[in-house]
C-alpha atoms as a PDB file:
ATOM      1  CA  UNK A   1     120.672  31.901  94.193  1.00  0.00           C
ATOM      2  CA  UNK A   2     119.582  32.071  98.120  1.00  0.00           C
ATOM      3  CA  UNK A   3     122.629  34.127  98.694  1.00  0.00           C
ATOM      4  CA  UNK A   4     122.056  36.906  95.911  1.00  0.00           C
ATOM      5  CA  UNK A   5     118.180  36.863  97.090  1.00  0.00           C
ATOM      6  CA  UNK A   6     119.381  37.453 100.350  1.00  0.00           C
ATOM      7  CA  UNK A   7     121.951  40.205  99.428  1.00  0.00           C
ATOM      8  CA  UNK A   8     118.619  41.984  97.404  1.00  0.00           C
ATOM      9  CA  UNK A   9     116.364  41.976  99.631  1.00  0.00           C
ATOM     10  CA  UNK A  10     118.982  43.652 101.974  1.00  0.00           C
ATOM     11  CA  UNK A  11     119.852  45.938  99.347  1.00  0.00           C
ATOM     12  CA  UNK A  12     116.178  46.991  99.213  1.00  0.00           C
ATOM     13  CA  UNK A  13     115.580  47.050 102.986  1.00  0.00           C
ATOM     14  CA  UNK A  14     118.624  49.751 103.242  1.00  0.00           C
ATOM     15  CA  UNK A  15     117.566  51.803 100.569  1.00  0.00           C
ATOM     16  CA  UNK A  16     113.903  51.815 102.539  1.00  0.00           C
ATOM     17  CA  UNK A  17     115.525  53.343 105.679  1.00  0.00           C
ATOM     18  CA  UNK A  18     117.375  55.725 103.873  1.00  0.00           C
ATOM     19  CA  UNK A  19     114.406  57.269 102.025  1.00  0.00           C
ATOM     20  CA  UNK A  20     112.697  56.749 105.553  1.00  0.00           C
ATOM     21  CA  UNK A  21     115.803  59.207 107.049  1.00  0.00           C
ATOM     22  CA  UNK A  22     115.826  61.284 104.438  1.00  0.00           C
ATOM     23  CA  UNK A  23     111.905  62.041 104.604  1.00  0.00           C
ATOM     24  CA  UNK A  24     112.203  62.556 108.400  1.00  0.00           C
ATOM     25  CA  UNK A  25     115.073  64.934 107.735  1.00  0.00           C
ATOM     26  CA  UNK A  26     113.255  67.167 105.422  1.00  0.00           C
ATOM     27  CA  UNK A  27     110.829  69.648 107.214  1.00  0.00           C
ATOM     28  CA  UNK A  28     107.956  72.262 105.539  1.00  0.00           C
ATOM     29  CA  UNK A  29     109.166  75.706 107.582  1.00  0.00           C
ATOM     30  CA  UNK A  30     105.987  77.309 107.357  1.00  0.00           C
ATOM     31  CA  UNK A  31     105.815  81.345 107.156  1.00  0.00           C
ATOM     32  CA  UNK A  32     102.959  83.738 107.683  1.00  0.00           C
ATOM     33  CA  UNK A  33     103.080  86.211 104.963  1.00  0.00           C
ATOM     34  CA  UNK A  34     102.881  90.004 106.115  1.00  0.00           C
ATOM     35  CA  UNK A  35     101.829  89.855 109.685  1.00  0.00           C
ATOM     36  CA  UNK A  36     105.471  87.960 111.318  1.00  0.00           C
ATOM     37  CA  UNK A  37     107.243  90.725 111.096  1.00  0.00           C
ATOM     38  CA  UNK A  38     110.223  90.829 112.720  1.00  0.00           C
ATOM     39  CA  UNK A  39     109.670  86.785 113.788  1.00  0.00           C
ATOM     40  CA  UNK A  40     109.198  86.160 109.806  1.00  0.00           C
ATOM     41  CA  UNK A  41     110.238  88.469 106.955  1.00  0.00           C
ATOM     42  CA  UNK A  42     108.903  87.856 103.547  1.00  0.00           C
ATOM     43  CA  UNK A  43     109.465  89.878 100.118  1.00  0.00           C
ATOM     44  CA  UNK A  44     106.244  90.397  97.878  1.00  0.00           C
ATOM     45  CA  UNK A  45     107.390  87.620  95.413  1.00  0.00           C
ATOM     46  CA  UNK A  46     108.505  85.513  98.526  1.00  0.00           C
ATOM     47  CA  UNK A  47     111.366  84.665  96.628  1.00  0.00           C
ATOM     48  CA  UNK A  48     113.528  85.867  99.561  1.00  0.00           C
ATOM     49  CA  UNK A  49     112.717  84.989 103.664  1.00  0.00           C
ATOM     50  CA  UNK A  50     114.480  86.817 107.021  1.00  0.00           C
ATOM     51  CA  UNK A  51     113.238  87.166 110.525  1.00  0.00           C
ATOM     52  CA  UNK A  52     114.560  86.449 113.511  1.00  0.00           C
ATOM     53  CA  UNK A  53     112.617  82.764 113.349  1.00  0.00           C
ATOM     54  CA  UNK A  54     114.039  82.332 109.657  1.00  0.00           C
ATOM     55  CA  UNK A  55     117.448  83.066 110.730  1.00  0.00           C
ATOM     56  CA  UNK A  56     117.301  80.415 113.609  1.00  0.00           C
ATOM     57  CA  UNK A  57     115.925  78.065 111.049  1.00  0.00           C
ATOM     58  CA  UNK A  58     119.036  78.673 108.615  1.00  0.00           C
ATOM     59  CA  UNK A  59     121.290  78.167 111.178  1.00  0.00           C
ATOM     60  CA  UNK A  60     120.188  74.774 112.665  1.00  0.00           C
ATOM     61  CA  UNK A  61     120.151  73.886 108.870  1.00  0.00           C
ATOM     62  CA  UNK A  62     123.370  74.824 107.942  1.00  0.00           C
ATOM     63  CA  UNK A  63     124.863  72.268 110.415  1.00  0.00           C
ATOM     64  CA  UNK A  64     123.234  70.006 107.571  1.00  0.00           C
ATOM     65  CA  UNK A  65     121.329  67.332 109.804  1.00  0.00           C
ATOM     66  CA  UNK A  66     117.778  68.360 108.081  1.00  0.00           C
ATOM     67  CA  UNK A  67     117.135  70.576 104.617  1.00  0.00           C
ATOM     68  CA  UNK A  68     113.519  72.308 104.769  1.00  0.00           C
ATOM     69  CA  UNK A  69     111.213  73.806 101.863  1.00  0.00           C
ATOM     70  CA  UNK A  70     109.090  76.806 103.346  1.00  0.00           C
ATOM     71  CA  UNK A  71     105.610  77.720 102.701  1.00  0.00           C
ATOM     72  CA  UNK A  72     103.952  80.859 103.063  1.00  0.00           C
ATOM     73  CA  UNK A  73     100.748  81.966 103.076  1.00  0.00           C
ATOM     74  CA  UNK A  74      98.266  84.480 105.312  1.00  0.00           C
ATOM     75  CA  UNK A  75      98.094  83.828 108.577  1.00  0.00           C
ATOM     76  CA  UNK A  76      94.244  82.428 108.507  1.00  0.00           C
ATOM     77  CA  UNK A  77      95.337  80.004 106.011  1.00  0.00           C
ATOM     78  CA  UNK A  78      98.610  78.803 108.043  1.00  0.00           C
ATOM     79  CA  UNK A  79      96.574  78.156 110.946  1.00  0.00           C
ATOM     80  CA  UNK A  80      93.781  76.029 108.881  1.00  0.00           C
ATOM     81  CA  UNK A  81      96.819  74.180 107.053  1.00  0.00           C
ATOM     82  CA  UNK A  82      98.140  73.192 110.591  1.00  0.00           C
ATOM     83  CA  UNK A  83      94.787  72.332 112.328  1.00  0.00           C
ATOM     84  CA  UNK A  84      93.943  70.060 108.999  1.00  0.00           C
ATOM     85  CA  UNK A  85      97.329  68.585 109.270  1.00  0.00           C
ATOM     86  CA  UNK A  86      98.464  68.977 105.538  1.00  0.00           C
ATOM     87  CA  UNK A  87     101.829  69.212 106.466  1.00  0.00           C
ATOM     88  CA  UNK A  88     103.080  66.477 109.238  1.00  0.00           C
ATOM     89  CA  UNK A  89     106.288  67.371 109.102  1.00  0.00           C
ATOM     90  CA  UNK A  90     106.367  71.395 110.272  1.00  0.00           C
ATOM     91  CA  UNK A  91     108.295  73.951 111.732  1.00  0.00           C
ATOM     92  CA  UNK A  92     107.827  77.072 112.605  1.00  0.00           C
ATOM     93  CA  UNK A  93     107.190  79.127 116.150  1.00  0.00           C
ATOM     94  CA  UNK A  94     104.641  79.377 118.704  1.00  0.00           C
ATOM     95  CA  UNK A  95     104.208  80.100 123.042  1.00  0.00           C
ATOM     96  CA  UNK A  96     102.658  77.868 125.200  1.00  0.00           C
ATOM     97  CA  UNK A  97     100.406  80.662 125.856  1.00  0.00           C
ATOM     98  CA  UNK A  98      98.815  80.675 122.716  1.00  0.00           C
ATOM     99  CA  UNK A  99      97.313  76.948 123.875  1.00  0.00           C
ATOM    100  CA  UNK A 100      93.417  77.179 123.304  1.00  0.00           C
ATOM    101  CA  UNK A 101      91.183  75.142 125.405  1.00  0.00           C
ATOM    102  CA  UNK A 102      89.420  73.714 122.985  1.00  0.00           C
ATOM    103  CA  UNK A 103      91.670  71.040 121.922  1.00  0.00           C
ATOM    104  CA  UNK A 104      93.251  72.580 119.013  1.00  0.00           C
ATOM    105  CA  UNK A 105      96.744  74.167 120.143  1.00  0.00           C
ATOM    106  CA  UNK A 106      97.556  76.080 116.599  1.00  0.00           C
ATOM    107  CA  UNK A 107     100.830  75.889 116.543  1.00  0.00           C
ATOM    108  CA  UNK A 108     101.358  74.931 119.624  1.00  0.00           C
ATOM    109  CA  UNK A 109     100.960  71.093 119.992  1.00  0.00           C
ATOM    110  CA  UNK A 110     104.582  70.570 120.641  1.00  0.00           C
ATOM    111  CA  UNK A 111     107.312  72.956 121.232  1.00  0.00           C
ATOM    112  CA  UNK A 112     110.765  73.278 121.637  1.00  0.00           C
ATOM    113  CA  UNK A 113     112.044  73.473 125.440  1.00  0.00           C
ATOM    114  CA  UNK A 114     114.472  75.975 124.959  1.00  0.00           C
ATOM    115  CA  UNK A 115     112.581  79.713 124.660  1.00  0.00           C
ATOM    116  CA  UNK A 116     114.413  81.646 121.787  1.00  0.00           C
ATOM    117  CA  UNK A 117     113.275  84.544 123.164  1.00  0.00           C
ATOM    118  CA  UNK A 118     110.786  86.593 125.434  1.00  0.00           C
ATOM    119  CA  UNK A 119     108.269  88.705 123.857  1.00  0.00           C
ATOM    120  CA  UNK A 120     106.311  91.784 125.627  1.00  0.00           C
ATOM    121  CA  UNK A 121     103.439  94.026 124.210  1.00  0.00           C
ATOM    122  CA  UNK A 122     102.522  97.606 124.156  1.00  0.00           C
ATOM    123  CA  UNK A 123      99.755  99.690 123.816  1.00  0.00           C
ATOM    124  CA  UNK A 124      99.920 102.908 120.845  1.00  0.00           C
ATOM    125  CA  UNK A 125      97.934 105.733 121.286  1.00  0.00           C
ATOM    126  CA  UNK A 126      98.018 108.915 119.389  1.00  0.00           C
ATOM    127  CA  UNK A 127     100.307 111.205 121.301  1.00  0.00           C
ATOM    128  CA  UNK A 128      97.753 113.958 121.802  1.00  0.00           C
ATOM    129  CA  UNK A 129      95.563 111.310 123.541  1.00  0.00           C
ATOM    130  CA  UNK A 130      95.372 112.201 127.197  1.00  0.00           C
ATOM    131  CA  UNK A 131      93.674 108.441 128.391  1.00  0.00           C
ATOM    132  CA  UNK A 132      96.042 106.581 130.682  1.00  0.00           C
ATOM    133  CA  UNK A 133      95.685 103.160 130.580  1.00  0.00           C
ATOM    134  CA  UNK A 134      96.418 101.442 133.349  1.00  0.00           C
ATOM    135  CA  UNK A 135      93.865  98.750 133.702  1.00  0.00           C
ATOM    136  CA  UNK A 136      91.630  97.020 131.120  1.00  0.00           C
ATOM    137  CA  UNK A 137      88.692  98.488 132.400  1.00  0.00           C
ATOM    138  CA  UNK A 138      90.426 101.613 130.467  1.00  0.00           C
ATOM    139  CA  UNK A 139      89.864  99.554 127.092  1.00  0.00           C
ATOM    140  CA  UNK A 140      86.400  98.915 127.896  1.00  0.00           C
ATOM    141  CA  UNK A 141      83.860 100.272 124.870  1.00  0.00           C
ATOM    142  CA  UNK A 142      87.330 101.356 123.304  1.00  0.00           C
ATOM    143  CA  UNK A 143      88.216 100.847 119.545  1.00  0.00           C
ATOM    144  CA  UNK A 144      91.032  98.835 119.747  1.00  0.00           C
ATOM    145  CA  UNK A 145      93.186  97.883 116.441  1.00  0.00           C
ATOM    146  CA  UNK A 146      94.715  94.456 116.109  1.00  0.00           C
ATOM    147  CA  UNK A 147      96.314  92.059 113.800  1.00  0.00           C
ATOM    148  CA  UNK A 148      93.899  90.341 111.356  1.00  0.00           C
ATOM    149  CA  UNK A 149      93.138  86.797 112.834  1.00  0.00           C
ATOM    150  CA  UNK A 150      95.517  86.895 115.715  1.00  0.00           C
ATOM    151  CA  UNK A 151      94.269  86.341 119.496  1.00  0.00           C
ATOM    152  CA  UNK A 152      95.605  88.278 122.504  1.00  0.00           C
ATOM    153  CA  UNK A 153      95.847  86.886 126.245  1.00  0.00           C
ATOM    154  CA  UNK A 154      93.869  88.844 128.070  1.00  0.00           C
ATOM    155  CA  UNK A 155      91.831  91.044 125.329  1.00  0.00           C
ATOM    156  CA  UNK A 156      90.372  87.743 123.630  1.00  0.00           C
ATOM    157  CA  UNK A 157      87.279  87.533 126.045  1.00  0.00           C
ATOM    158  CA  UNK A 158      86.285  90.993 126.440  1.00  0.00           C
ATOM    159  CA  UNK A 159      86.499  90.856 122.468  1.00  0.00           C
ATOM    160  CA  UNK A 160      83.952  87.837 122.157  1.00  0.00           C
ATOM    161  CA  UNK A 161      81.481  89.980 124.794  1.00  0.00           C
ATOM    162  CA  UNK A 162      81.579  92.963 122.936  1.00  0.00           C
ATOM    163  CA  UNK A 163      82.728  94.842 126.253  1.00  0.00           C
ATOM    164  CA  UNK A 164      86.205  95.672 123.694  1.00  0.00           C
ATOM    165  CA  UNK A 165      85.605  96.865 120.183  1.00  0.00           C
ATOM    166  CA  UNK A 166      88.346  95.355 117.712  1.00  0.00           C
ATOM    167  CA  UNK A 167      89.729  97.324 114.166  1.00  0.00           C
ATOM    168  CA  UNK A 168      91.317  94.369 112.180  1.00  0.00           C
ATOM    169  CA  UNK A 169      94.904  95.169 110.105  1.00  0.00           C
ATOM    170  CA  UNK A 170      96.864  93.266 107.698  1.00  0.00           C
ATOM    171  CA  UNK A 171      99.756  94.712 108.233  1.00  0.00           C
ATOM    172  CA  UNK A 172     101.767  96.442 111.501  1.00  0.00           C
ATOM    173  CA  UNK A 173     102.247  99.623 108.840  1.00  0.00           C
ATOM    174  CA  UNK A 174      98.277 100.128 108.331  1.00  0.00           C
ATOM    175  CA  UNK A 175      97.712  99.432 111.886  1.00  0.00           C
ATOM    176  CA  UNK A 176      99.647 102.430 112.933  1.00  0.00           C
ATOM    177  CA  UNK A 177      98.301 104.242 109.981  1.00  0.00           C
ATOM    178  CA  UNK A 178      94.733 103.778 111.406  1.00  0.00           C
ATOM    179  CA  UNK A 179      95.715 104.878 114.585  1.00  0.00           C
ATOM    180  CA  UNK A 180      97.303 108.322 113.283  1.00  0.00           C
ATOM    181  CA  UNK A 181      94.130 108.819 111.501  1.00  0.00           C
ATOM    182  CA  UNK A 182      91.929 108.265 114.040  1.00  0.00           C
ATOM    183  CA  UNK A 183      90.332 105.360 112.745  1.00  0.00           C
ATOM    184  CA  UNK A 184      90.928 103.049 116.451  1.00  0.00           C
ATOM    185  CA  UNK A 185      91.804 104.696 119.826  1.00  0.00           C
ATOM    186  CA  UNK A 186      94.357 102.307 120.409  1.00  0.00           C
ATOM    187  CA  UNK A 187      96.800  99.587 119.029  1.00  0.00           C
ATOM    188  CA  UNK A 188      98.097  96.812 120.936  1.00  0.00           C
ATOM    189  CA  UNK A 189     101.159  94.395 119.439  1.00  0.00           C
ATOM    190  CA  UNK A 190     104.565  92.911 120.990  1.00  0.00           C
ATOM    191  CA  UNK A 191     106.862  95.520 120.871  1.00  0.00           C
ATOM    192  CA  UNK A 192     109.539  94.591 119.063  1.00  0.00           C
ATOM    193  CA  UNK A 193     106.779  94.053 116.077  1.00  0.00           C
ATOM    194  CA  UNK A 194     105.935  97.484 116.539  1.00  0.00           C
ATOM    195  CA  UNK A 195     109.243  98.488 116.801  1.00  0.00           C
ATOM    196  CA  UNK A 196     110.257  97.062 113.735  1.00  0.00           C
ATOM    197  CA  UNK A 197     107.816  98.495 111.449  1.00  0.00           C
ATOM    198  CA  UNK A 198     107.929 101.801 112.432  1.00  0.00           C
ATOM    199  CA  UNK A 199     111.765 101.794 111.924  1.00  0.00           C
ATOM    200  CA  UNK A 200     111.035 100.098 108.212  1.00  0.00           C
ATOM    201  CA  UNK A 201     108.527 102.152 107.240  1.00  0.00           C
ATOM    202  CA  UNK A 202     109.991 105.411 108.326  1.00  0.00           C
ATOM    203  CA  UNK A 203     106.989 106.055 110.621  1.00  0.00           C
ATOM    204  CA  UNK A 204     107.031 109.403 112.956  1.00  0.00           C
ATOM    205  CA  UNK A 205     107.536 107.741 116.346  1.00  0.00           C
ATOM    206  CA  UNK A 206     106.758 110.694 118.082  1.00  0.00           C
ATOM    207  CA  UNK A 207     103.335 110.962 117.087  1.00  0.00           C
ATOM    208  CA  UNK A 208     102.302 108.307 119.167  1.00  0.00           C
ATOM    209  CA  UNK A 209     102.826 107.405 123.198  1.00  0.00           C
ATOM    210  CA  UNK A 210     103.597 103.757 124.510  1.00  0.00           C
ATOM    211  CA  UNK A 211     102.362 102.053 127.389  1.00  0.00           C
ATOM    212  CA  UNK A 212     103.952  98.380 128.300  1.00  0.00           C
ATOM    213  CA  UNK A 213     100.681  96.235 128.777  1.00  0.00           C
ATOM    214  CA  UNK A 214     102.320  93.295 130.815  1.00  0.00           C
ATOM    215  CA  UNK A 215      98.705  94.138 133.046  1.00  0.00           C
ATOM    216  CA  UNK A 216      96.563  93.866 130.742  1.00  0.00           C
ATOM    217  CA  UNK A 217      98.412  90.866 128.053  1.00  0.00           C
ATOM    218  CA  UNK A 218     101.159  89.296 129.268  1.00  0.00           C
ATOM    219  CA  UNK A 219     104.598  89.057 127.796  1.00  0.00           C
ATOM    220  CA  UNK A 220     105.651  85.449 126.845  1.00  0.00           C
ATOM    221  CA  UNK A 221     108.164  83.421 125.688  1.00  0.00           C
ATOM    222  CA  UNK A 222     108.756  82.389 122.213  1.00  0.00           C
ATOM    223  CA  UNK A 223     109.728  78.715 120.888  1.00  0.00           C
ATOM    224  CA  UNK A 224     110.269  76.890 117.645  1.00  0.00           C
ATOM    225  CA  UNK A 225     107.067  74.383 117.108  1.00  0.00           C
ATOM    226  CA  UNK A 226     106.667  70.759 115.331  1.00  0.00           C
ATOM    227  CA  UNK A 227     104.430  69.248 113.687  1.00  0.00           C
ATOM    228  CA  UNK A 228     103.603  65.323 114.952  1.00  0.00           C
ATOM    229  CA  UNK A 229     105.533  63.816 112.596  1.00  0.00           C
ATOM    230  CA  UNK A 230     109.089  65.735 113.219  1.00  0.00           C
ATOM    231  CA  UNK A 231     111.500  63.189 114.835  1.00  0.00           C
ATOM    232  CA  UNK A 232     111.965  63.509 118.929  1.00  0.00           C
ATOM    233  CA  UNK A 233     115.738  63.340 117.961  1.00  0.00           C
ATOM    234  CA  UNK A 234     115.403  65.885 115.534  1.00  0.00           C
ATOM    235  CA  UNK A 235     114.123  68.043 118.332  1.00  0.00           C
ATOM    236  CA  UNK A 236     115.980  67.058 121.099  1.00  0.00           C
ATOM    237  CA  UNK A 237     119.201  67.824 118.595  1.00  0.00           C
ATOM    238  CA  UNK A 238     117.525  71.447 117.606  1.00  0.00           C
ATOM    239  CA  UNK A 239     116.992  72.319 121.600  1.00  0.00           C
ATOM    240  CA  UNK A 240     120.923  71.126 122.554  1.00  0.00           C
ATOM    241  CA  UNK A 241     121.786  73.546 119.313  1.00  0.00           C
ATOM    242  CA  UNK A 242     119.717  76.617 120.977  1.00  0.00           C
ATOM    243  CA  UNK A 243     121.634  76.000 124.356  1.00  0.00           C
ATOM    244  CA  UNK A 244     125.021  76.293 121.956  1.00  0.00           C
ATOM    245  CA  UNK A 245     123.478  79.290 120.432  1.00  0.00           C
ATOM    246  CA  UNK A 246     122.217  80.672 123.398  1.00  0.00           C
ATOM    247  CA  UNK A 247     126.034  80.112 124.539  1.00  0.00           C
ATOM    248  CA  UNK A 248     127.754  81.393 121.765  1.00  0.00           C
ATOM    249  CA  UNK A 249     126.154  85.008 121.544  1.00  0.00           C
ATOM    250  CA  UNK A 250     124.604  83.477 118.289  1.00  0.00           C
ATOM    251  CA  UNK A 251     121.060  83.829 118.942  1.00  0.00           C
ATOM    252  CA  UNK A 252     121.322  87.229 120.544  1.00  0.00           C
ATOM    253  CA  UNK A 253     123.080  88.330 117.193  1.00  0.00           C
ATOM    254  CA  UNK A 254     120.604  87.278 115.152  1.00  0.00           C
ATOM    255  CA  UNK A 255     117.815  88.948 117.719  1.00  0.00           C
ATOM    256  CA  UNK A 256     119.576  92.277 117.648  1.00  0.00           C
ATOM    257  CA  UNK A 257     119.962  92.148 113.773  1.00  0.00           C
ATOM    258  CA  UNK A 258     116.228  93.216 114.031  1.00  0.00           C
ATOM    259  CA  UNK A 259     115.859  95.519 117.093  1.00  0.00           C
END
């Protein structure tokens, strides 16, 4: 009787650590919806998910060492989700210079160490706009159109002091549709976002000029992010896979898929 007891209660104790595993090897890949563009690519019905990010994310996965359910959802709401915690075991993206220095990091408490990529900005203006901008004194009392709810190294404090006017968008596509009619004097977004949309939406480039900003916001680099309760060797393993990729030609092919 001690010995089938015994052989029980190891049963039970195994079949513990394997829901344990499994539950550490399932992440939440969480997408913003709209605004990711070419980072994260979502149809209307969000039935079917792309990006440069999503791609990544697929790949890792297909080496079958973690499956993932995604999530998405506008970009305020992502942010609350992550500061509240709902989901403990996350993935998505983030730079360290999106850090705050109030405590809460977004998405940024813990990232990969390997950069996927490096990320610059640029500044639209209407191509019959003869400002130069050279200096952020230039944006100063200037009608500037960004991304609803994003922040932006170097424009965020001359936004909270009123010194920079800000036009919000949902969507790259309006954002250079307000610009063409007039409705901001500039827009500033990475450039490969910009990029991207005016390529998918069959946008006149022409009608527009574009300064690199590095001045004014600085590029920076972009990394997969965790939420607390992703393994270490989960993310150690993902970060030896990025060096492979990196390697390989793998992740450039999946970067230039969206250029």
């Amino acid at each position: 009787m001690k010995l089938i007891n015994s052989f029980i209660n190891i049963t039970i104790l195994l079949l513990c650590i394997m829901s344990l595993q499994a539950r550490a090897h399932h992440l939440t890949y969480l997408m913003i919806a709209n605004q990711a563009e070419p980072f994260q690519i979502n149809t209307a019905d969000h039935q079917f998910n792309s990006g440069i990010i999503s791609d990544v994310i697929n790949q890792l996965a297909s080496k079958k060492p973690f499956t993932f359910t995604t999530h998405v959802m506008p970009y305020k709401r992502y942010a609350h989700e992550i500061e509240k915690q709902t989901y403990k075991n996350w993935i998505s993206y983030g730079s360290p210079l999106w850090r705050k220095n109030t405590g809460f990091r977004d998405q940024n408490d813990r990232l990969s160490k390997q950069a996927l990529f490096r990320a610059s900005h640029l500044l639209v203006q209407r191509n019959n706009d003869t400002q130069h901008y050279a200096r952020i004194d230039d944006l100063l009392g200037k009608r500037v159109i960004l991304l609803k709810g994003f922040d932006y190294p170097g424009l965020t404090p001359y936004i909270a002091s009123g010194k920079i006017n800000k036009v919000e968008s949902n969507s790259h596509q309006s954002a250079l549709n307000a610009l063409k009619n007039s409705r901001g004097d500039v827009f500033i977004e990475m450039e490969s976002r910009i990029r991207y949309a005016i390529k998918q939406h069959n946008i006149n480039q022409s009608a527009f000029k574009y300064t690199d900003i590095a001045h004014i916001t600085p590029s920076l680099n972009i990394h997969l992010a965790y939420g607390d309760d992703v393994d270490q060797a989960m993310i150690d393993w993902i970060d030896d896979q990025i060096v492979i990729m990196k390697a390989t030609g793998k992740l450039e092919a999946i970067i230039t898929r969206y250029q």
